[in-house]
Protein backbone atom coordinates (compact mmCIF):
# COMPACT_ATOMS: atom_id res chain seq x y z
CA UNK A 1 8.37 56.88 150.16
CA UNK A 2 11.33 59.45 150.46
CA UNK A 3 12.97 56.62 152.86
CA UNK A 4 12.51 53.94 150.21
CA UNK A 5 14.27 56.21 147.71
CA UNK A 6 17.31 57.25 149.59
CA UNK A 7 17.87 53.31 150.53
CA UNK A 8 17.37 52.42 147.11
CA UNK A 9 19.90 55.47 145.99
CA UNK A 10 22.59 53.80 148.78
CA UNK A 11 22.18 50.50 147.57
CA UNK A 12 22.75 51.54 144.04
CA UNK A 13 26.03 53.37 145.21
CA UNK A 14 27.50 50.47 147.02
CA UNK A 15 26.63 48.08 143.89
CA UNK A 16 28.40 51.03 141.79
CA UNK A 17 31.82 51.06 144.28
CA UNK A 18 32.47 47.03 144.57
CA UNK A 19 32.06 46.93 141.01
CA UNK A 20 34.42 49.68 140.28
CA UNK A 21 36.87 48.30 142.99
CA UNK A 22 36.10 44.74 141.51
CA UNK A 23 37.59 45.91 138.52
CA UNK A 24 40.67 47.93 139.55
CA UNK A 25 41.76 44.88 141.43
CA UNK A 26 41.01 42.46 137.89
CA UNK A 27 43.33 44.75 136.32
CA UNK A 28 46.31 43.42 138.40
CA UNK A 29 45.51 39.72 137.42
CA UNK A 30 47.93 38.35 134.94
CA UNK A 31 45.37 37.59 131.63
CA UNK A 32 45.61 33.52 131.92
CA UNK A 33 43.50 31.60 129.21
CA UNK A 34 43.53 28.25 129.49
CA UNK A 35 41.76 27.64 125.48
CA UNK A 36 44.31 30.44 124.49
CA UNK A 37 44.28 29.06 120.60
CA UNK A 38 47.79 30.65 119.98
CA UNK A 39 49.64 28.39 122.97
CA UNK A 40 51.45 25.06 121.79
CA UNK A 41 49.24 21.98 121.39
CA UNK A 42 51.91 20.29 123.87
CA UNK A 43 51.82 20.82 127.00
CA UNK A 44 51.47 24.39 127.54
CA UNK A 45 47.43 23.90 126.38
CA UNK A 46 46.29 20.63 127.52
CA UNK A 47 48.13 20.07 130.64
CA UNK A 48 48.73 20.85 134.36
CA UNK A 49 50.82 24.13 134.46
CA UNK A 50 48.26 25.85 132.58
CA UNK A 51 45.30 24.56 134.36
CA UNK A 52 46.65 25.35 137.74
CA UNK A 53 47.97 28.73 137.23
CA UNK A 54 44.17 29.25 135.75
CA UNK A 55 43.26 27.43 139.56
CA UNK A 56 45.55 30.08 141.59
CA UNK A 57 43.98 32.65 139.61
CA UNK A 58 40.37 32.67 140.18
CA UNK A 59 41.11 31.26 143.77
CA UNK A 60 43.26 34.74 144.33
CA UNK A 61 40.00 36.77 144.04
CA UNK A 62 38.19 38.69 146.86
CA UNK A 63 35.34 36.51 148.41
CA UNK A 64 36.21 33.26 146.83
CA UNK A 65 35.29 30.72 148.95
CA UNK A 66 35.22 27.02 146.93
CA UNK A 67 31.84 24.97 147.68
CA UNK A 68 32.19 21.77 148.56
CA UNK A 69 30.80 21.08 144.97
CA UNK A 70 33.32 23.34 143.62
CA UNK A 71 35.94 21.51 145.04
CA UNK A 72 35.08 18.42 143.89
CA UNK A 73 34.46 19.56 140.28
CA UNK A 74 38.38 21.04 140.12
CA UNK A 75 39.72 17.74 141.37
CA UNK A 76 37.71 15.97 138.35
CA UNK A 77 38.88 18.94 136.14
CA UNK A 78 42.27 18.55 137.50
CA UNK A 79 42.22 15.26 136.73
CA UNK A 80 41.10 15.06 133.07
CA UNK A 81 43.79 17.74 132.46
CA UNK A 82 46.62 15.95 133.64
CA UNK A 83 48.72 14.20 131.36
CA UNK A 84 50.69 11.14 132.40
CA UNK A 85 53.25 11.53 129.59
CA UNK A 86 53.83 15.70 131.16
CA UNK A 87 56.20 13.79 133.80
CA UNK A 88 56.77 9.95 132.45
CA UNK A 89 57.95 8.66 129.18
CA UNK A 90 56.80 4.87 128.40
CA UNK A 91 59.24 2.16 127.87
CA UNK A 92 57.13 -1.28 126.16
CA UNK A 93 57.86 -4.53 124.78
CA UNK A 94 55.70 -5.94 121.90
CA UNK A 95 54.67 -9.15 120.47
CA UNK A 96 52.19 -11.53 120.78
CA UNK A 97 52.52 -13.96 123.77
CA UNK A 98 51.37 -17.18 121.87
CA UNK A 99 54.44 -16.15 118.96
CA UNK A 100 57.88 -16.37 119.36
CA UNK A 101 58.58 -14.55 116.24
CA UNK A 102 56.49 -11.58 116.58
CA UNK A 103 58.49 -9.92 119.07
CA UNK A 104 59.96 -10.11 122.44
CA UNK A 105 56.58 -11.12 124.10
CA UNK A 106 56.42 -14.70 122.86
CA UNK A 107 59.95 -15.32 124.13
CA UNK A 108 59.44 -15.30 128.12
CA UNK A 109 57.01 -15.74 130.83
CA UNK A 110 54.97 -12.37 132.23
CA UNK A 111 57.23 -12.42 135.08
CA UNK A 112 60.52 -12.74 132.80
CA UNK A 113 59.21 -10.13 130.99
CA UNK A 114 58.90 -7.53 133.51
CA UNK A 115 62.47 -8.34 135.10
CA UNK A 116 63.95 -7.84 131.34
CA UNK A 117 61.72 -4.44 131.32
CA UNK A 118 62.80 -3.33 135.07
CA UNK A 119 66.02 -3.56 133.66
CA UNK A 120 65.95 -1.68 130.45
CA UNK A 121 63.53 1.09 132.38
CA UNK A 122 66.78 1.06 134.49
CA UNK A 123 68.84 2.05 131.97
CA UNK A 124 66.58 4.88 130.34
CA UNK A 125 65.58 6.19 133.65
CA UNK A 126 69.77 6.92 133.92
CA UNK A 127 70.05 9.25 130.97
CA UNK A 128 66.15 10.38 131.31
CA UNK A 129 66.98 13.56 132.21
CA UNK A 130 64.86 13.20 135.57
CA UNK A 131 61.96 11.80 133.72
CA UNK A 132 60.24 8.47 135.40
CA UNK A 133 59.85 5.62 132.63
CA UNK A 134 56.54 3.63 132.87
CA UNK A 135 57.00 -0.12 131.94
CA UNK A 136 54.47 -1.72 129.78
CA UNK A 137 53.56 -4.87 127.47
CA UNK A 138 52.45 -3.72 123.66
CA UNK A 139 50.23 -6.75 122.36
CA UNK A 140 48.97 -7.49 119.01
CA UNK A 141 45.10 -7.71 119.57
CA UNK A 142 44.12 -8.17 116.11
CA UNK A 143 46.94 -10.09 113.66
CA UNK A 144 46.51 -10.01 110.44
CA UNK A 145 46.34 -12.86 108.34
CA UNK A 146 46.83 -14.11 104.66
CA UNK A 147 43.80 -12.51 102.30
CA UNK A 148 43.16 -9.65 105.27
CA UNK A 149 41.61 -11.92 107.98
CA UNK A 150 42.08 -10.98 111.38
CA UNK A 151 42.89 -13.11 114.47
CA UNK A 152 41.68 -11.71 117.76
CA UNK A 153 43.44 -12.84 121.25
CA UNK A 154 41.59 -14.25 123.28
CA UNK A 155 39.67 -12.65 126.22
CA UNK A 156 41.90 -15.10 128.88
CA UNK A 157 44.76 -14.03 127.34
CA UNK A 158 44.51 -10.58 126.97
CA UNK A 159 43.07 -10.36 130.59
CA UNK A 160 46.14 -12.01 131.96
CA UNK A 161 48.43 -9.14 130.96
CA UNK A 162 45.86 -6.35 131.97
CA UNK A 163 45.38 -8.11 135.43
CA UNK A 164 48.93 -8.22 136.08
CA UNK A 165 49.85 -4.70 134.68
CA UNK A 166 47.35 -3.53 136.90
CA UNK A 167 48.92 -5.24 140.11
CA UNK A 168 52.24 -4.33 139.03
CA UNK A 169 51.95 -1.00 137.87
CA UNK A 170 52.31 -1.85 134.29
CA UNK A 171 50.60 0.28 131.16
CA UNK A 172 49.19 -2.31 128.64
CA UNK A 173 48.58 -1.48 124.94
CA UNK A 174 46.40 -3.45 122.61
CA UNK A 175 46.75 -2.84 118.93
CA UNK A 176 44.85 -3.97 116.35
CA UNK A 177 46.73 -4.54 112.94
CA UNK A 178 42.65 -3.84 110.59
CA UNK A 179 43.79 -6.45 108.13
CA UNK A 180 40.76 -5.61 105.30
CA UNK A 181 38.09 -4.48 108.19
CA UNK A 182 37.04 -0.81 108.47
CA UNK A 183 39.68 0.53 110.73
CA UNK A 184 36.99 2.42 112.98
CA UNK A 185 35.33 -1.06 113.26
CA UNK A 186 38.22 -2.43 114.59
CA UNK A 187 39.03 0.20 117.40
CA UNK A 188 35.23 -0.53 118.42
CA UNK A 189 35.80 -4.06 119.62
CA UNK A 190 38.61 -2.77 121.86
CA UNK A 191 36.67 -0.16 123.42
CA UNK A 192 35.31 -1.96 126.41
CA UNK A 193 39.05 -2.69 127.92
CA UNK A 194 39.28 0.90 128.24
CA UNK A 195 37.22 0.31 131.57
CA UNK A 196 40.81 -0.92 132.47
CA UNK A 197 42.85 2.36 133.96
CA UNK A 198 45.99 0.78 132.54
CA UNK A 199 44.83 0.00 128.56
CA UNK A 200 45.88 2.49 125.71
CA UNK A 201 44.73 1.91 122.29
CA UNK A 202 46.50 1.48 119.08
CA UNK A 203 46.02 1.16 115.34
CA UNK A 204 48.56 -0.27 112.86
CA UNK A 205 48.11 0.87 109.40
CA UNK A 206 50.92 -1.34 107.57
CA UNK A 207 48.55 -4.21 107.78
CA UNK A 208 45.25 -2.48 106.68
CA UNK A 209 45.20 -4.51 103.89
CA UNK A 210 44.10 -7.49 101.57
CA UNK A 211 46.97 -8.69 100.69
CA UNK A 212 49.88 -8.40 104.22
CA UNK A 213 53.47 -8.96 102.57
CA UNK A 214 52.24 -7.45 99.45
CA UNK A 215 50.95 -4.33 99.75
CA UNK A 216 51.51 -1.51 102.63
CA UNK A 217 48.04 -0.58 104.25
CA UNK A 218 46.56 3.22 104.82
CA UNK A 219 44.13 4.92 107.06
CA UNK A 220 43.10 8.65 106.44
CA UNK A 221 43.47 11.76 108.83
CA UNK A 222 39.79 11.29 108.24
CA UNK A 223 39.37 8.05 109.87
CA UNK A 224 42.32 8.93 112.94
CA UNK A 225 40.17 11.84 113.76
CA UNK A 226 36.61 9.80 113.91
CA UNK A 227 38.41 7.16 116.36
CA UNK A 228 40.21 9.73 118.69
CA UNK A 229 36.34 11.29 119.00
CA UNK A 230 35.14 7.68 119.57
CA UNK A 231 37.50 7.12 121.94
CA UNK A 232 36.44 10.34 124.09
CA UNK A 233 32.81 9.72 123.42
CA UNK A 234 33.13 6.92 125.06
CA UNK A 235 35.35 7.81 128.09
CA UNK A 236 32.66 10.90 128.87
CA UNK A 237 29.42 8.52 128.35
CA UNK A 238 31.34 5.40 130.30
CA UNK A 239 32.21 7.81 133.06
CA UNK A 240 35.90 6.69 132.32
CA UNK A 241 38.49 9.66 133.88
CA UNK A 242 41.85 10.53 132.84
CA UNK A 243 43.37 10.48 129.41
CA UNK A 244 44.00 7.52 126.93
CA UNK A 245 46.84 6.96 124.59
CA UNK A 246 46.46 5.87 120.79
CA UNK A 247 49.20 4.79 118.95
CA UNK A 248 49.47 4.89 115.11
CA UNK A 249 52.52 3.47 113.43
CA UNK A 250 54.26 4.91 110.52
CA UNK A 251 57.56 4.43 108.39
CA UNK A 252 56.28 5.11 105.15
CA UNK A 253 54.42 8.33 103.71
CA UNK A 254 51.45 6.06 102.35
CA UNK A 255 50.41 4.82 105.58
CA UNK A 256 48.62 8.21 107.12
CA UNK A 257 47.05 10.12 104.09
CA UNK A 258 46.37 13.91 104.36
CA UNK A 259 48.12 13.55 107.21
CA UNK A 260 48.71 17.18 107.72
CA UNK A 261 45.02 17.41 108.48
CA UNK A 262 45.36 14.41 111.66
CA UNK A 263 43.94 16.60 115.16
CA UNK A 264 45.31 16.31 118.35
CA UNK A 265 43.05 18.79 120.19
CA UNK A 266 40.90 16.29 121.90
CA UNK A 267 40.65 16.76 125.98
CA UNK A 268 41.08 12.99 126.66
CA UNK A 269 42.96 11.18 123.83
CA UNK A 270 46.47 11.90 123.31
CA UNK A 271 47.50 10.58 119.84
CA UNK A 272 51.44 9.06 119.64
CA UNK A 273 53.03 9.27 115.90
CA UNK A 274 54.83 6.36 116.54
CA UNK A 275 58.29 5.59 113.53
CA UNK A 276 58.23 1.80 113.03
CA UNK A 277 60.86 0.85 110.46
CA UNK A 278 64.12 -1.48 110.75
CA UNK A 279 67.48 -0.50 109.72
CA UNK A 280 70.72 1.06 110.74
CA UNK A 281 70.66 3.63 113.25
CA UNK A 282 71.36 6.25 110.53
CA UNK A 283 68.31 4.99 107.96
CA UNK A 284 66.05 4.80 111.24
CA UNK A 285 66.62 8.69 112.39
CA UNK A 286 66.13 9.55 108.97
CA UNK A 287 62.89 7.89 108.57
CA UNK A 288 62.18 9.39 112.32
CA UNK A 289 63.18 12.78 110.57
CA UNK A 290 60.24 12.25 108.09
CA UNK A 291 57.50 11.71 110.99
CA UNK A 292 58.90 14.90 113.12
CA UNK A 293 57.87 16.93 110.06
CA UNK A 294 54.39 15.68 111.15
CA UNK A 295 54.03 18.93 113.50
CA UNK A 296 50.55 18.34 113.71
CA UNK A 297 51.50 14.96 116.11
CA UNK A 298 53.55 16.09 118.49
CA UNK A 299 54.03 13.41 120.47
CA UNK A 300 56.18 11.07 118.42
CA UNK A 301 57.07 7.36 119.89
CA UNK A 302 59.74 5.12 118.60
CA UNK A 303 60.53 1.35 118.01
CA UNK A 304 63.85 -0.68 118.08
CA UNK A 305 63.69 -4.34 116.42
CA UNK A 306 65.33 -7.16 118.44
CA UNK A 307 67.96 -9.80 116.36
CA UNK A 308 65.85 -12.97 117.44
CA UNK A 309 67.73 -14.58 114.20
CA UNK A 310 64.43 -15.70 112.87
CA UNK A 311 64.77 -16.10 109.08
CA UNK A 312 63.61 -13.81 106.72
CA UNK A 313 62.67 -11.22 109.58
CA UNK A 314 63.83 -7.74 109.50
CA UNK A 315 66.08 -6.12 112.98
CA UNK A 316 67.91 -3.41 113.57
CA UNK A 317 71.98 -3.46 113.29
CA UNK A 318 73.56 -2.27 115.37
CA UNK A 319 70.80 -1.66 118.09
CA UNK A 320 70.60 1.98 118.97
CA UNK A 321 71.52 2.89 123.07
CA UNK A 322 69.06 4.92 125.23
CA UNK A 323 71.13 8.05 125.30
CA UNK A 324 71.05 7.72 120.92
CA UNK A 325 67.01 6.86 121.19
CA UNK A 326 66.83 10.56 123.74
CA UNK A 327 68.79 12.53 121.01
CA UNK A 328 66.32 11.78 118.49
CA UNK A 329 64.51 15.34 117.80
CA UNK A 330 61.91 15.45 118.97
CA UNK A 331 62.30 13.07 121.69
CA UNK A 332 60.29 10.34 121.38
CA UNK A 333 57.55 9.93 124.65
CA UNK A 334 56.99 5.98 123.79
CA UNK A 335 59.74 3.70 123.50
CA UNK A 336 59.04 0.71 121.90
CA UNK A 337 60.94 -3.28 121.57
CA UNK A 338 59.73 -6.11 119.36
């Protein structure tokens, strides 16, 4: 009995010193929190630095040795946390490919397309600042028509781009444009495509409307919070990894409402602000002006407007340069042509 007690009393004292030397050593460890609330949204929080500082940290410890299962649950983590724009900013050329007057798309063949884009990529990558640009094609998914009817592309079109932006490393977006549907509706149909590593997302509230020509559309911080949580929802229950992009346009204050109250904290949606209008360069960096005070957004994207010299349609004059679209504060991280 005497035995038991004095092993007992030993075991109790070497609990007693690991924990105490457990703890001097902690002190010494820099206090990294990756949810710290007060760090910026972008891309101190969300992103890689953070997450693999946190990674160097706990693997610094004494006795850590990483289980196989471990190991394979950072990699996931790793790779949920990265964010493709941390490194890349996307260059994109919009339109429809069955209309020649809704942007640059309808004007050549896929393969034209991509030369034209290799090109201007070219010239962004130059004054970049180090910073890869991703092509991509930007198609209208859902065009409005008169009275708020929608037109959907069809699956063998749509499937055409995606299969050839994923063989030649090219993002595709597909927006829809609501018309007078329930904008939450309307991102539904497109989830599925999101099984595609290459789609991104995007909503276009101009045309969330009854009457297109007439009347500027609207969707709430309200409703661009609910879809950003759809979209994750169904990444996590589809087993989908990485992050998706969803673009909202906006050139006019009525087109986001309350939208000081829009989130961008979700894990796997990152949410682009994106300043649509036509005009000089100086009446298109002042409406850009309006959207940076969107803090909220931080990742702001920007679109230049082609002279196709269809008439009646609105383009830019003159055509800003890459090094004018860079100086734009803050930088835009999608660049957009129609």
């Amino acid at each position: 009995m005497i035995k038991t007690k004095k092993s007992f009393c030993l075991f109790i004292l070497i609990v007693f010193a690991l924990c105490f030397t457990a703890h001097i050593y902690a002190s010494t460890i820099p206090d990294i929190n990756v949810f710290n609330s007060s760090a910026p949204v972008f891309p101190h929080m969300l992103f890689m630095e953070t997450f693999n500082n946190w990674i160097r940290t706990i693997s610094s410890q004494p006795y850590w040795v990483h289980t196989a299962e471990e190991i394979a649950e950072n990699d996931q983590r790793a790779a949920y946390q990265i964010s493709f724009l941390l490194n890349n900013d996307v260059l994109a050329y919009y339109g429809h490919p069955n209309s020649r007057n809704m942007g640059i798309l309808g004007r050549y063949s896929i393969e034209e397309l991509d030369q034209l884009l290799t090109e201007k990529a070219a010239e962004y990558e130059a004054v970049s600042g180090g910073r890869r640009v991703q092509k991509a094609f930007y198609l209208i998914y859902g065009t409005v028509w008169p009275l708020g009817e929608i037109g959907i592309m069809s699956d063998a079109t749509l499937m055409r781009y995606i299969e050839y932006g994923l063989e030649n490393d090219i993002l595709i977006f597909i927006d829809h444009q609501i018309g007078r549907y329930d904008p939450i509706d309307s991102l539904i149909r497109m989830l599925p495509y999101l099984h595609y590593p290459n789609v991104h997302l995007a909503l276009d509230p101009e045309w969330r409307t009854a009457t297109p020509m007439q009347n500027l559309g609207y969707v709430t911080a309200e409703e661009l919070n609910r879809a950003q949580q759809i979209i994750e929802n169904y990444m996590i229950e589809n087993d989908i990894p990485g992050e998706r992009m969803l673009v909202i346009h906006q050139f006019n204050s009525v087109m986001i409402r309350d939208r000081q109250n829009v989130r961008t904290d979700f894990n796997r949606v990152r949410m682009i602000l994106c300043m649509d209008g036509i005009g000089s360069p100086n009446m298109k960096r002042n409406t850009y002006a309006f959207n940076a005070l969107a803090t909220n957004i931080p990742l702001k994207g920007f679109k230049l407007f082609y002279n196709f010299e269809i008439p009646g349609a609105g383009f830019d004059n003159p055509l800003m340069t890459p090094s004018e679209v860079y100086e734009l504060t803050p930088r835009p991280y999608v660049i957009m042509y129609q």
